[in-house]
PDB file of N, CA and C in Angstrom:
ATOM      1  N   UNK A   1       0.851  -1.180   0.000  1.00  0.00           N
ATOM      2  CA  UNK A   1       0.000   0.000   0.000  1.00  0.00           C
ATOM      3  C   UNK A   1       0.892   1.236   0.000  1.00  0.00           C
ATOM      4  N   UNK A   2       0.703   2.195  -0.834  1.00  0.00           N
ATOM      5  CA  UNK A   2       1.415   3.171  -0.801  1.00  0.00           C
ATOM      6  C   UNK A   2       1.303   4.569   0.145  1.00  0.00           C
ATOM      7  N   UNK A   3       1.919   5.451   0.469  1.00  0.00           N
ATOM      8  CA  UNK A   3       1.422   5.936   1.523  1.00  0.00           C
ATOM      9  C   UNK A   3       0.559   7.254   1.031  1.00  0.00           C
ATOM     10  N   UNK A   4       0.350   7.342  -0.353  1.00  0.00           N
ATOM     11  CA  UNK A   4      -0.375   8.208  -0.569  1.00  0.00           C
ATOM     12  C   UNK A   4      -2.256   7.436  -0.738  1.00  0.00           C
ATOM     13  N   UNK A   5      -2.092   6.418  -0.537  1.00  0.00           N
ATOM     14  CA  UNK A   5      -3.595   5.708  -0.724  1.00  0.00           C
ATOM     15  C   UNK A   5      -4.456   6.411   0.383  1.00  0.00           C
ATOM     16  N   UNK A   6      -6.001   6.664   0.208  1.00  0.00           N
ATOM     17  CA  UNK A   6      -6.623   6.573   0.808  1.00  0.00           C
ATOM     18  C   UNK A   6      -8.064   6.384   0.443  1.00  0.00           C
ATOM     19  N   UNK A   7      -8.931   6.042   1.725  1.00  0.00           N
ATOM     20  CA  UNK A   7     -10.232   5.432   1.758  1.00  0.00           C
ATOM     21  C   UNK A   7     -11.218   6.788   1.536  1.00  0.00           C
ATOM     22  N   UNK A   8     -11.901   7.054   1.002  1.00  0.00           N
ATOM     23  CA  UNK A   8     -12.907   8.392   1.148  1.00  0.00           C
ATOM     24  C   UNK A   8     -13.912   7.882   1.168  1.00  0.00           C
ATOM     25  N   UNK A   9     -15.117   8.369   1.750  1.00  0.00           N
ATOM     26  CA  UNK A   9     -16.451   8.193   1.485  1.00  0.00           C
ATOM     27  C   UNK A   9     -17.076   9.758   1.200  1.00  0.00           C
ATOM     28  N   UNK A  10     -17.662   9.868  -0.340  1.00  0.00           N
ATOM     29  CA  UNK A  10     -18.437  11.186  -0.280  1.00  0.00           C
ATOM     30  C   UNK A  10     -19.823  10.804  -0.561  1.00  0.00           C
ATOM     31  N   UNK A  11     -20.104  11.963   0.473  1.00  0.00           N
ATOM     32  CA  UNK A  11     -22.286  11.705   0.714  1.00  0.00           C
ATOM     33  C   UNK A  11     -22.553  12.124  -0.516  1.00  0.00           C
ATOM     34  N   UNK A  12     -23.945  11.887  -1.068  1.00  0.00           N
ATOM     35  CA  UNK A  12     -24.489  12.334  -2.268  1.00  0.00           C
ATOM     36  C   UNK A  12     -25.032  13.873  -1.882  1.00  0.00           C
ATOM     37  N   UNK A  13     -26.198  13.859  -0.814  1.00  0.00           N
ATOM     38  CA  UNK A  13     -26.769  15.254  -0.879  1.00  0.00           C
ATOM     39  C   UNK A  13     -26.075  16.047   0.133  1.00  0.00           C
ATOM     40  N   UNK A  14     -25.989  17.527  -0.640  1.00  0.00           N
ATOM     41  CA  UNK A  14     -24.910  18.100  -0.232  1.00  0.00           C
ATOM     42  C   UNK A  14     -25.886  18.429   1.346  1.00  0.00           C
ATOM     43  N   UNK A  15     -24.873  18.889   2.128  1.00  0.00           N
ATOM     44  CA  UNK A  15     -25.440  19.572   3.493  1.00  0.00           C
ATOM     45  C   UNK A  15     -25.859  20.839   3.693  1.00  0.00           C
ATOM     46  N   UNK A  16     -26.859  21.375   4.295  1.00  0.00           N
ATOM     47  CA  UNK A  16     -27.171  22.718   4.141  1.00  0.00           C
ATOM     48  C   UNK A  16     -26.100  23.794   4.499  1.00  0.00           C
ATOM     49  N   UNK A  17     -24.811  23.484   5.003  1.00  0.00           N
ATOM     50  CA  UNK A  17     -23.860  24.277   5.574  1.00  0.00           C
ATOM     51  C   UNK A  17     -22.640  24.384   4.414  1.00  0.00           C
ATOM     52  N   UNK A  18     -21.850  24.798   5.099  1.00  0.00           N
ATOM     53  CA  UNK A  18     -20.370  24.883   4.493  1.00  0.00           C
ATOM     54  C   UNK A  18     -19.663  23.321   3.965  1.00  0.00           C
ATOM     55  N   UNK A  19     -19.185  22.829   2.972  1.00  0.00           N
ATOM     56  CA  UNK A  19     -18.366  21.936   3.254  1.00  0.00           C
ATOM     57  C   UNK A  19     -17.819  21.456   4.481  1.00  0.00           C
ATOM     58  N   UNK A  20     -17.824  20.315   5.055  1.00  0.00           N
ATOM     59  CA  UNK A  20     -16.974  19.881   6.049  1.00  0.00           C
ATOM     60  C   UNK A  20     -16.317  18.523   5.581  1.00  0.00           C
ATOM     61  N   UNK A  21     -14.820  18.254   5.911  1.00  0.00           N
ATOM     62  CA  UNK A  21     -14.696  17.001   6.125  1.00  0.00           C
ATOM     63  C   UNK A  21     -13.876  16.375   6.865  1.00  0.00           C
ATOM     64  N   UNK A  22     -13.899  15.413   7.277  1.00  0.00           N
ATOM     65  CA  UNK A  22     -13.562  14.146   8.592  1.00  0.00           C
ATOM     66  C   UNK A  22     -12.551  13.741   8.025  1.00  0.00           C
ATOM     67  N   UNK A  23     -11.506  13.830   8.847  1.00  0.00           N
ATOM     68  CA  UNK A  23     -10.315  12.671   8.376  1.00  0.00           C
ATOM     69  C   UNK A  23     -10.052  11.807  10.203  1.00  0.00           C
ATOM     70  N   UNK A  24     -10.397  10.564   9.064  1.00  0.00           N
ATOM     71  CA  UNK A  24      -9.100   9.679  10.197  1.00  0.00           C
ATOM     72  C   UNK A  24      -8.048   9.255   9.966  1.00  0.00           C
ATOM     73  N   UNK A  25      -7.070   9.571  10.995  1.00  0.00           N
ATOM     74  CA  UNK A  25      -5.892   8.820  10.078  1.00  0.00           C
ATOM     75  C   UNK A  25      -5.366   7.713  11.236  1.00  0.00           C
ATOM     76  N   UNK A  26      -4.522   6.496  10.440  1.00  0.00           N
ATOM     77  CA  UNK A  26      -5.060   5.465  12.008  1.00  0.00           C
ATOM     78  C   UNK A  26      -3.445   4.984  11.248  1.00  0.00           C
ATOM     79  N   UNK A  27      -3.045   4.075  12.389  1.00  0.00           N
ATOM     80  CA  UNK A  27      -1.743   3.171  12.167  1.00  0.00           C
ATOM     81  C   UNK A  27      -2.010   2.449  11.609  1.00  0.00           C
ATOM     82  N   UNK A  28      -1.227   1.921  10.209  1.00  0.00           N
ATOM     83  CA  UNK A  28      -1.549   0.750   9.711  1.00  0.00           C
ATOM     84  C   UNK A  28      -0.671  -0.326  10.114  1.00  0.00           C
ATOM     85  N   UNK A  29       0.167  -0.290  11.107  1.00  0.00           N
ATOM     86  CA  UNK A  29       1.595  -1.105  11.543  1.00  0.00           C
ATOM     87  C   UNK A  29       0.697  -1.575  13.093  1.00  0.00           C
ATOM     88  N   UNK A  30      -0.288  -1.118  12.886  1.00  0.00           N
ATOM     89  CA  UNK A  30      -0.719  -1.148  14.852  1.00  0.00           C
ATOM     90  C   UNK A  30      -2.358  -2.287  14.362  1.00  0.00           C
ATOM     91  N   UNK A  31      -2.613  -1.849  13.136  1.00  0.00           N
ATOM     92  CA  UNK A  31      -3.828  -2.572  12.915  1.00  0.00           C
ATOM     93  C   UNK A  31      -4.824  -1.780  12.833  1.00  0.00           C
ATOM     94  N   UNK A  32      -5.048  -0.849  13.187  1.00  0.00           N
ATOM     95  CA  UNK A  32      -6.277   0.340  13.777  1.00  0.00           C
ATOM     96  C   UNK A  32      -6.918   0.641  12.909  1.00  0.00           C
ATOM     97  N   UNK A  33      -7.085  -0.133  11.785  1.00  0.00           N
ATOM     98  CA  UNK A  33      -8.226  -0.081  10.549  1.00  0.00           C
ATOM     99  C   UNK A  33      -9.692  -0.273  10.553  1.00  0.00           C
ATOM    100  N   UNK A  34      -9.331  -1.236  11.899  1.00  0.00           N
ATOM    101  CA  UNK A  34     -11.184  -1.667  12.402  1.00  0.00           C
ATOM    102  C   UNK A  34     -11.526  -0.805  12.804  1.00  0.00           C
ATOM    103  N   UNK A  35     -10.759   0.079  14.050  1.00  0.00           N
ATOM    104  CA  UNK A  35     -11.099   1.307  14.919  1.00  0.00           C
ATOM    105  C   UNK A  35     -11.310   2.503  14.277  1.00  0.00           C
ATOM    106  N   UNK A  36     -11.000   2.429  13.672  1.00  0.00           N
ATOM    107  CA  UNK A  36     -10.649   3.969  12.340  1.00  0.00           C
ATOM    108  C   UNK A  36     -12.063   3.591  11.668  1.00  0.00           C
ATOM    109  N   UNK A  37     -12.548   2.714  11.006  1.00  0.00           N
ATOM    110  CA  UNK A  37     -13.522   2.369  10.291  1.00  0.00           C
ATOM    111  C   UNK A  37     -14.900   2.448  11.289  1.00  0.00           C
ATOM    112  N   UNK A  38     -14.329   1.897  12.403  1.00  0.00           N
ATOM    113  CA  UNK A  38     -16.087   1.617  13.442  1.00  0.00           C
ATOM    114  C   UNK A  38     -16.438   3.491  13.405  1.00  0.00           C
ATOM    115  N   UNK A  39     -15.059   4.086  14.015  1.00  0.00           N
ATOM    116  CA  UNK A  39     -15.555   5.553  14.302  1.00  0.00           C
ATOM    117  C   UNK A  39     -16.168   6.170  13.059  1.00  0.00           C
ATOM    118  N   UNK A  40     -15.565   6.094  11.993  1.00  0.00           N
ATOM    119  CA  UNK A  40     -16.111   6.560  10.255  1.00  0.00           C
ATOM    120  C   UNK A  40     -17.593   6.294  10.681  1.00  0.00           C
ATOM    121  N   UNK A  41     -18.077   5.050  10.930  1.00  0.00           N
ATOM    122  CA  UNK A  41     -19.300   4.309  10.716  1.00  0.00           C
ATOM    123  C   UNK A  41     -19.928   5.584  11.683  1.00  0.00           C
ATOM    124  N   UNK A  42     -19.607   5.545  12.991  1.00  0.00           N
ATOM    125  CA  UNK A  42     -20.533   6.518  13.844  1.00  0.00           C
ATOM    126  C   UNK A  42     -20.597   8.063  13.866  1.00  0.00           C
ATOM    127  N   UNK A  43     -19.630   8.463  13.175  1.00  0.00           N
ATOM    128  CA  UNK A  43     -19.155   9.952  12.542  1.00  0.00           C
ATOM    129  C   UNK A  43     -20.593   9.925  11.433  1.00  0.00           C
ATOM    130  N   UNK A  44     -20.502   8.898  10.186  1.00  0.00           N
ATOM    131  CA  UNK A  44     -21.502   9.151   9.528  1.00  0.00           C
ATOM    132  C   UNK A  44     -22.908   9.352   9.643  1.00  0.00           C
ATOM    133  N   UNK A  45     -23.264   8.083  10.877  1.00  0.00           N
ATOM    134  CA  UNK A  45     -24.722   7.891  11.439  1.00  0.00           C
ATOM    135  C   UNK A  45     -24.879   9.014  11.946  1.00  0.00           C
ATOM    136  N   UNK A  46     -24.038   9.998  12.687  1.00  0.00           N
ATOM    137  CA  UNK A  46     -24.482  10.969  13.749  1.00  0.00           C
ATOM    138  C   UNK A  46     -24.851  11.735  12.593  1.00  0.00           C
ATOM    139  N   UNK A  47     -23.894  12.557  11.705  1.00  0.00           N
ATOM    140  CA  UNK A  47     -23.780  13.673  11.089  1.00  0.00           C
ATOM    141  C   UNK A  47     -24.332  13.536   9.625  1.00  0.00           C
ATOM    142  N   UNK A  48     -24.772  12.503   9.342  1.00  0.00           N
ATOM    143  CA  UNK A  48     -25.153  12.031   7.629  1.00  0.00           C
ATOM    144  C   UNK A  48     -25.696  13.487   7.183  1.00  0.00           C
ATOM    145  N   UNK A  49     -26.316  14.328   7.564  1.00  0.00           N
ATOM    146  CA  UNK A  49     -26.601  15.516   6.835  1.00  0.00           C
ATOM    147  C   UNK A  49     -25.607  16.686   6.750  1.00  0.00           C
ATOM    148  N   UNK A  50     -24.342  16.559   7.704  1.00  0.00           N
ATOM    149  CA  UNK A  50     -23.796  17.632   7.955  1.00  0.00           C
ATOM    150  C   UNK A  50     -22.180  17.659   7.320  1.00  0.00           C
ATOM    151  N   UNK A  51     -21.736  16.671   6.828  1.00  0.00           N
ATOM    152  CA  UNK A  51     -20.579  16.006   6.407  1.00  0.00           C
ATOM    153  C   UNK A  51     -20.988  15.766   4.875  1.00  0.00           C
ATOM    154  N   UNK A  52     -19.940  16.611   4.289  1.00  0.00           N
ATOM    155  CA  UNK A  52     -19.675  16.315   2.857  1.00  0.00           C
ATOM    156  C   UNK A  52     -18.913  15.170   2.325  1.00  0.00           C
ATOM    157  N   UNK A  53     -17.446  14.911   3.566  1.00  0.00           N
ATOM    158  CA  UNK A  53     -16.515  14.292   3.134  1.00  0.00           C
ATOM    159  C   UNK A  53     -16.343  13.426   4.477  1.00  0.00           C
ATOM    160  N   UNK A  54     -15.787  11.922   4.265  1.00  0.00           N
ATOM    161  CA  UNK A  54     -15.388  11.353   5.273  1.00  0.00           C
ATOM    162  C   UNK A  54     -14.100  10.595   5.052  1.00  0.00           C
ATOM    163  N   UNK A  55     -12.764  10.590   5.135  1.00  0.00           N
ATOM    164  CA  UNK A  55     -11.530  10.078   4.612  1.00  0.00           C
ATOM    165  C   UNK A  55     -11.100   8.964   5.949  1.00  0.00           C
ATOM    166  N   UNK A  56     -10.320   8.243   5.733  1.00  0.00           N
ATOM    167  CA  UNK A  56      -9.926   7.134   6.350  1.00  0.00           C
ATOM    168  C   UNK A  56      -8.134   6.873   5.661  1.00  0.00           C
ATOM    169  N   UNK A  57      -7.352   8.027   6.877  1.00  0.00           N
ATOM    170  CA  UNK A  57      -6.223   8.206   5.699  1.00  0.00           C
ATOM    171  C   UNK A  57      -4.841   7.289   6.459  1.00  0.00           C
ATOM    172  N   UNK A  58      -4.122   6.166   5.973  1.00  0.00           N
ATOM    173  CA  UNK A  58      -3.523   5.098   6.088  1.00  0.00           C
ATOM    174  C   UNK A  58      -2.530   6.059   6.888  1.00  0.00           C
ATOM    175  N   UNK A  59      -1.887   5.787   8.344  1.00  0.00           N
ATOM    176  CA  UNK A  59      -0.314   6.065   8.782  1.00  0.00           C
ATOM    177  C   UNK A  59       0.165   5.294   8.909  1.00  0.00           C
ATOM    178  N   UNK A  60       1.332   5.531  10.372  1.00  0.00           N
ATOM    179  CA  UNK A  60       2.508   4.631  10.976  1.00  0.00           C
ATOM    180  C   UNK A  60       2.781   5.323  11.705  1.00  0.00           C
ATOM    181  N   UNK A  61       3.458   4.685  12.804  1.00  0.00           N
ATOM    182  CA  UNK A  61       4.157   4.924  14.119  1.00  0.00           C
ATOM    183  C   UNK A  61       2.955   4.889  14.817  1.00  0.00           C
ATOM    184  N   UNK A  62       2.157   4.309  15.473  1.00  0.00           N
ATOM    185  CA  UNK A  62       1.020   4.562  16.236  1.00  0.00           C
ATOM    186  C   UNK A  62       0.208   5.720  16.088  1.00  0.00           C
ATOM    187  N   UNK A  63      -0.109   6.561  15.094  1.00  0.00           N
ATOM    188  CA  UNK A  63      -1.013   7.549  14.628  1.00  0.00           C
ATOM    189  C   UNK A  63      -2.282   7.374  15.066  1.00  0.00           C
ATOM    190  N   UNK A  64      -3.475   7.962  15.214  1.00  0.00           N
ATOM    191  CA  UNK A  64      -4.908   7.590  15.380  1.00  0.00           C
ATOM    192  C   UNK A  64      -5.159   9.625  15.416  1.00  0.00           C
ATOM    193  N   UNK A  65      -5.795  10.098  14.528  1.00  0.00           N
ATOM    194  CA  UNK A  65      -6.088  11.404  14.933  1.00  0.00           C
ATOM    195  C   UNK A  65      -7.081  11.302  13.876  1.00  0.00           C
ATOM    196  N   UNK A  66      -7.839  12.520  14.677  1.00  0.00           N
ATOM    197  CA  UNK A  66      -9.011  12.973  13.791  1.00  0.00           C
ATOM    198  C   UNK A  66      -9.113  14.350  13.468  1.00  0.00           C
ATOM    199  N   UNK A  67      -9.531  14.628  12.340  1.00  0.00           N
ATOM    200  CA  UNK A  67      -9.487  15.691  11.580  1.00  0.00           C
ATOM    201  C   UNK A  67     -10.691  16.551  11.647  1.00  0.00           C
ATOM    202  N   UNK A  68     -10.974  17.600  11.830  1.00  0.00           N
ATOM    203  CA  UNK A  68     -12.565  18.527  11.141  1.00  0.00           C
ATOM    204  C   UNK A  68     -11.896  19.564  10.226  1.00  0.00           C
ATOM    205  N   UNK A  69     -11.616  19.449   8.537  1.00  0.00           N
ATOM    206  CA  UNK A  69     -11.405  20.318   8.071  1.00  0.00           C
ATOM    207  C   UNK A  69     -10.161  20.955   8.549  1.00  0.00           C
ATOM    208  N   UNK A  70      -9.242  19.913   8.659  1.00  0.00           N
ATOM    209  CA  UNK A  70      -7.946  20.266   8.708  1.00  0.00           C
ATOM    210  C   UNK A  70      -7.473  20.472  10.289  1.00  0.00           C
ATOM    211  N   UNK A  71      -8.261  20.572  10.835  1.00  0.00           N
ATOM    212  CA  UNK A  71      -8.343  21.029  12.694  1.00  0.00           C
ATOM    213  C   UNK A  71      -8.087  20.100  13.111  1.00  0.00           C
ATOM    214  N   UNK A  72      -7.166  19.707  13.933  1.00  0.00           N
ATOM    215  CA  UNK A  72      -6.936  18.417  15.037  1.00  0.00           C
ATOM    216  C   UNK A  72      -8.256  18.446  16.023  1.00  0.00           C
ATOM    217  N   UNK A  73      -8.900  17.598  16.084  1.00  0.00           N
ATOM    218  CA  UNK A  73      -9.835  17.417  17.316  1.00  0.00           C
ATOM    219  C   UNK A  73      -9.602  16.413  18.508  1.00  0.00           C
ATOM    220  N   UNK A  74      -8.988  15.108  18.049  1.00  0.00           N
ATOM    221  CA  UNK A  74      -8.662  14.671  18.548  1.00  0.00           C
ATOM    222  C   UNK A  74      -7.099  13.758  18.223  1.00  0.00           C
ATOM    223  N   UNK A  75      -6.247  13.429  19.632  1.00  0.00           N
ATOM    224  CA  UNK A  75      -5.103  13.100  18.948  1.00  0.00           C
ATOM    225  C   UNK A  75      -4.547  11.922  20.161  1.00  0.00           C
ATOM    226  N   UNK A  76      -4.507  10.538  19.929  1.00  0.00           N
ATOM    227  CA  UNK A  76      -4.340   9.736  20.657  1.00  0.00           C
ATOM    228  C   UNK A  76      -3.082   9.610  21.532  1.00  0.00           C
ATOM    229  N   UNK A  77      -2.141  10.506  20.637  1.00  0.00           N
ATOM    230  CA  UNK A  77      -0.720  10.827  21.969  1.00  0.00           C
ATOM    231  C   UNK A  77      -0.613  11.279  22.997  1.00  0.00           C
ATOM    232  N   UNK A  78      -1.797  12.146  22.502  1.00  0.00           N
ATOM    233  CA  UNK A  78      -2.246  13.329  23.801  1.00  0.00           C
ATOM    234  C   UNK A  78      -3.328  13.041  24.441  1.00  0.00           C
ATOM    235  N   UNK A  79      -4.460  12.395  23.878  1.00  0.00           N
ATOM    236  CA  UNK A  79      -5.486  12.203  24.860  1.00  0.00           C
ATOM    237  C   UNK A  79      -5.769  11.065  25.044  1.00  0.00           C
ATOM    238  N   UNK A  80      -5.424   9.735  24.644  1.00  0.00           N
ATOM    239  CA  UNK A  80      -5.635   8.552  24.898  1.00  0.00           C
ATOM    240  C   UNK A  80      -6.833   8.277  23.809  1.00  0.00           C
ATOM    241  N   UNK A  81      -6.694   6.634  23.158  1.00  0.00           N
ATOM    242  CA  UNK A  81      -8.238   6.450  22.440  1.00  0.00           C
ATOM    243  C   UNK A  81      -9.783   7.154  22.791  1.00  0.00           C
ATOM    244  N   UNK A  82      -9.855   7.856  22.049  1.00  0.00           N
ATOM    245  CA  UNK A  82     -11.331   7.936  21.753  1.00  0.00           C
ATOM    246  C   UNK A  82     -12.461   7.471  22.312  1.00  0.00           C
ATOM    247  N   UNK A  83     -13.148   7.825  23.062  1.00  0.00           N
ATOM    248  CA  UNK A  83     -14.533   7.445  23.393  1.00  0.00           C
ATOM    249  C   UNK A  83     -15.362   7.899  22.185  1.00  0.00           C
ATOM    250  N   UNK A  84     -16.555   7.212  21.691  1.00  0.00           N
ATOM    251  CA  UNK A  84     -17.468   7.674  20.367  1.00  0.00           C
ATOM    252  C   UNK A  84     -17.865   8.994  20.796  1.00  0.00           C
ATOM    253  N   UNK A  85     -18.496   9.103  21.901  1.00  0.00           N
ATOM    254  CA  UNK A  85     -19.222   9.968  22.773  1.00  0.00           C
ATOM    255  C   UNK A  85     -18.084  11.707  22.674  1.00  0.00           C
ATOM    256  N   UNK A  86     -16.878  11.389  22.796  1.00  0.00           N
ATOM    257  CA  UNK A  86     -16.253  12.842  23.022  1.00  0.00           C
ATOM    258  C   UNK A  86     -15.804  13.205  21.350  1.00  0.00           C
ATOM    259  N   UNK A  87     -15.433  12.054  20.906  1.00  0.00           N
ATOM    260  CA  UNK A  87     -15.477  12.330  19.168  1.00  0.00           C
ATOM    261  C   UNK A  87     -16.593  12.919  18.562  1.00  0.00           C
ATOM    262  N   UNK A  88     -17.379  12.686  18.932  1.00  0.00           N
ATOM    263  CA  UNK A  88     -18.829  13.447  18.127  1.00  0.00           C
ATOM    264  C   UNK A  88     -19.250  14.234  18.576  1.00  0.00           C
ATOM    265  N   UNK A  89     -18.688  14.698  20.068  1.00  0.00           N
ATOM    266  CA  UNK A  89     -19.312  16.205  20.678  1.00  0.00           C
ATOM    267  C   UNK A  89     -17.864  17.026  20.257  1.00  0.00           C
ATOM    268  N   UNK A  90     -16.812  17.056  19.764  1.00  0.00           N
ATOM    269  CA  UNK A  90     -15.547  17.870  19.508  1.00  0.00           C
ATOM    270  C   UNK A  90     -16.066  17.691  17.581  1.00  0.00           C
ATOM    271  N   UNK A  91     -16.509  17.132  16.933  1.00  0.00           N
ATOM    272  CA  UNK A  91     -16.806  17.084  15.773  1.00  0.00           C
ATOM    273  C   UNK A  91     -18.488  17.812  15.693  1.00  0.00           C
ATOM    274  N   UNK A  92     -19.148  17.837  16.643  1.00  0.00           N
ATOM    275  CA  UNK A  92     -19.991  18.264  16.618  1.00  0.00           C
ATOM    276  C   UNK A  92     -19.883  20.126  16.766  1.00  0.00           C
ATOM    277  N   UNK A  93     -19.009  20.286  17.851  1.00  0.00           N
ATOM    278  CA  UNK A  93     -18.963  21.705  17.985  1.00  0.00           C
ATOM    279  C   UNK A  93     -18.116  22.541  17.161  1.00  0.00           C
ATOM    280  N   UNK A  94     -18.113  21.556  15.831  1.00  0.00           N
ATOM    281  CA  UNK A  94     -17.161  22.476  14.366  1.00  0.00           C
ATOM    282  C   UNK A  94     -18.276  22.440  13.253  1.00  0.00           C
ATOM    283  N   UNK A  95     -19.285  21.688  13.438  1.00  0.00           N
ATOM    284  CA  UNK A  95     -19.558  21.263  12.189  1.00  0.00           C
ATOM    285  C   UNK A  95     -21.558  21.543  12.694  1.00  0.00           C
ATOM    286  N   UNK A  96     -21.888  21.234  13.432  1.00  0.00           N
ATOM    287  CA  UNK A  96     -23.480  21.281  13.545  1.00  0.00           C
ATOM    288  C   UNK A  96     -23.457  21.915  15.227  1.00  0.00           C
ATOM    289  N   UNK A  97     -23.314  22.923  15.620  1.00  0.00           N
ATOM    290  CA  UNK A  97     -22.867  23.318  16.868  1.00  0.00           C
ATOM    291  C   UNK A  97     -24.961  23.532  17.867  1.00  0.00           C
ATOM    292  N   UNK A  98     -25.541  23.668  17.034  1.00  0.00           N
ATOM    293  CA  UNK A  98     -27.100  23.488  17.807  1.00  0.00           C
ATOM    294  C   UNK A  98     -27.256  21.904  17.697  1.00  0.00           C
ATOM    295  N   UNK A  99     -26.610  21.254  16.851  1.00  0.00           N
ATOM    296  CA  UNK A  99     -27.167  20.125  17.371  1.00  0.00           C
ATOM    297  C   UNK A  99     -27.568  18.882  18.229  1.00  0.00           C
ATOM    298  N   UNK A 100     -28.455  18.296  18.657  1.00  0.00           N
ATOM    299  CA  UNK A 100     -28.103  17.661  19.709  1.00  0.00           C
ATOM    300  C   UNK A 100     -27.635  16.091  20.239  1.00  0.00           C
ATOM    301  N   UNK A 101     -26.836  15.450  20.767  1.00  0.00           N
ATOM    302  CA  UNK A 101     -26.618  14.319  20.408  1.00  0.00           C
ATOM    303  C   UNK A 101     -27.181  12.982  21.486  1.00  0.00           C
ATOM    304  N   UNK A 102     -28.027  13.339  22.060  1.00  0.00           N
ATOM    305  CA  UNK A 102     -28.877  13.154  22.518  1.00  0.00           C
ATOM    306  C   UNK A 102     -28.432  12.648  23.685  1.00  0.00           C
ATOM    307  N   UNK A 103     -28.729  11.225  24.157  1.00  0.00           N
ATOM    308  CA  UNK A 103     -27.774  10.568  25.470  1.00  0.00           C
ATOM    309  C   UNK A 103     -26.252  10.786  25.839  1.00  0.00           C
ATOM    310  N   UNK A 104     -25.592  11.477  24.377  1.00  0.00           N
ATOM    311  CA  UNK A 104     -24.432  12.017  24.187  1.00  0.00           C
ATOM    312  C   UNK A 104     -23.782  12.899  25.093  1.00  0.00           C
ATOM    313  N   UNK A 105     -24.947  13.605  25.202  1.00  0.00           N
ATOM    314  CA  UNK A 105     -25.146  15.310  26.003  1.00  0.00           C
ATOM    315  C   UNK A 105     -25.049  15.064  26.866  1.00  0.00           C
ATOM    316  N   UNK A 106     -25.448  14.111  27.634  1.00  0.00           N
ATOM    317  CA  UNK A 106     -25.872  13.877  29.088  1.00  0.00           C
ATOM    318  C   UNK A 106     -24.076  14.001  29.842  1.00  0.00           C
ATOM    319  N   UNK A 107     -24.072  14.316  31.072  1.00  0.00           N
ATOM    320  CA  UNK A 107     -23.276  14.791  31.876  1.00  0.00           C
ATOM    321  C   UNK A 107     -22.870  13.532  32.640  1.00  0.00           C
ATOM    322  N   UNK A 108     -21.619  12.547  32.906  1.00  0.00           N
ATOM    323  CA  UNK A 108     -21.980  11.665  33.245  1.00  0.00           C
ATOM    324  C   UNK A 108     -21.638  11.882  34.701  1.00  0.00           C
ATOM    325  N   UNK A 109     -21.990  11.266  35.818  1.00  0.00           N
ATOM    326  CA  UNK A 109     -22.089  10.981  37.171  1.00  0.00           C
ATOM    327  C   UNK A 109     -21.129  10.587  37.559  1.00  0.00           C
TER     328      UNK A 109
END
């Protein structure tokens, strides 16, 4: 695989907003293709109207970061794996900022 390959998914109907798009970029030396892919999957379900672009972009050295339009949101060196829950409220407050994510929101105890 070369290191310029990557996975894209583009939605058909455009979103009522600005362009946005999602990058993941995950280790391919670590395996993190499933993890990179499950989050894609729940990035899309949440945001299917609000996301133009969704990329799935191949690294190394233990990489895992996520992108909003070029913005680091999240970065696994620094904050440890991903919960779905804080990925989609830091992707949420770039991209659909009234929206709500329902049990998401909730404050936990």
């Amino acid at each position: 695989m070369s290191e310029s390959q990557w996975i894209e998914i583009e939605l058909e109907d455009e979103p009522s907003g600005p362009a946005r798009r999602v990058e993941i970029e995950y280790c391919t030396q670590c395996r993190w293709l499933p993890r990179a892919a499950w989050l894609a999957q729940e990035l899309l379900t949440t945001f299917e109207s609000d996301l133009t672009e969704l990329a799935l972009k191949p690294g190394t050295g233990g990489v895992f970061v996520v992108r909003v339009d070029d913005e680091v949101v999240w970065d696994r060196r620094e904050q440890g794996f991903p919960e779905p829950t804080a990925v989609k409220q830091a992707v949420r407050d770039r991209v659909a900022p009234g929206k709500s994510l329902g049990h998401s929101d909730k404050a936990s105890s």
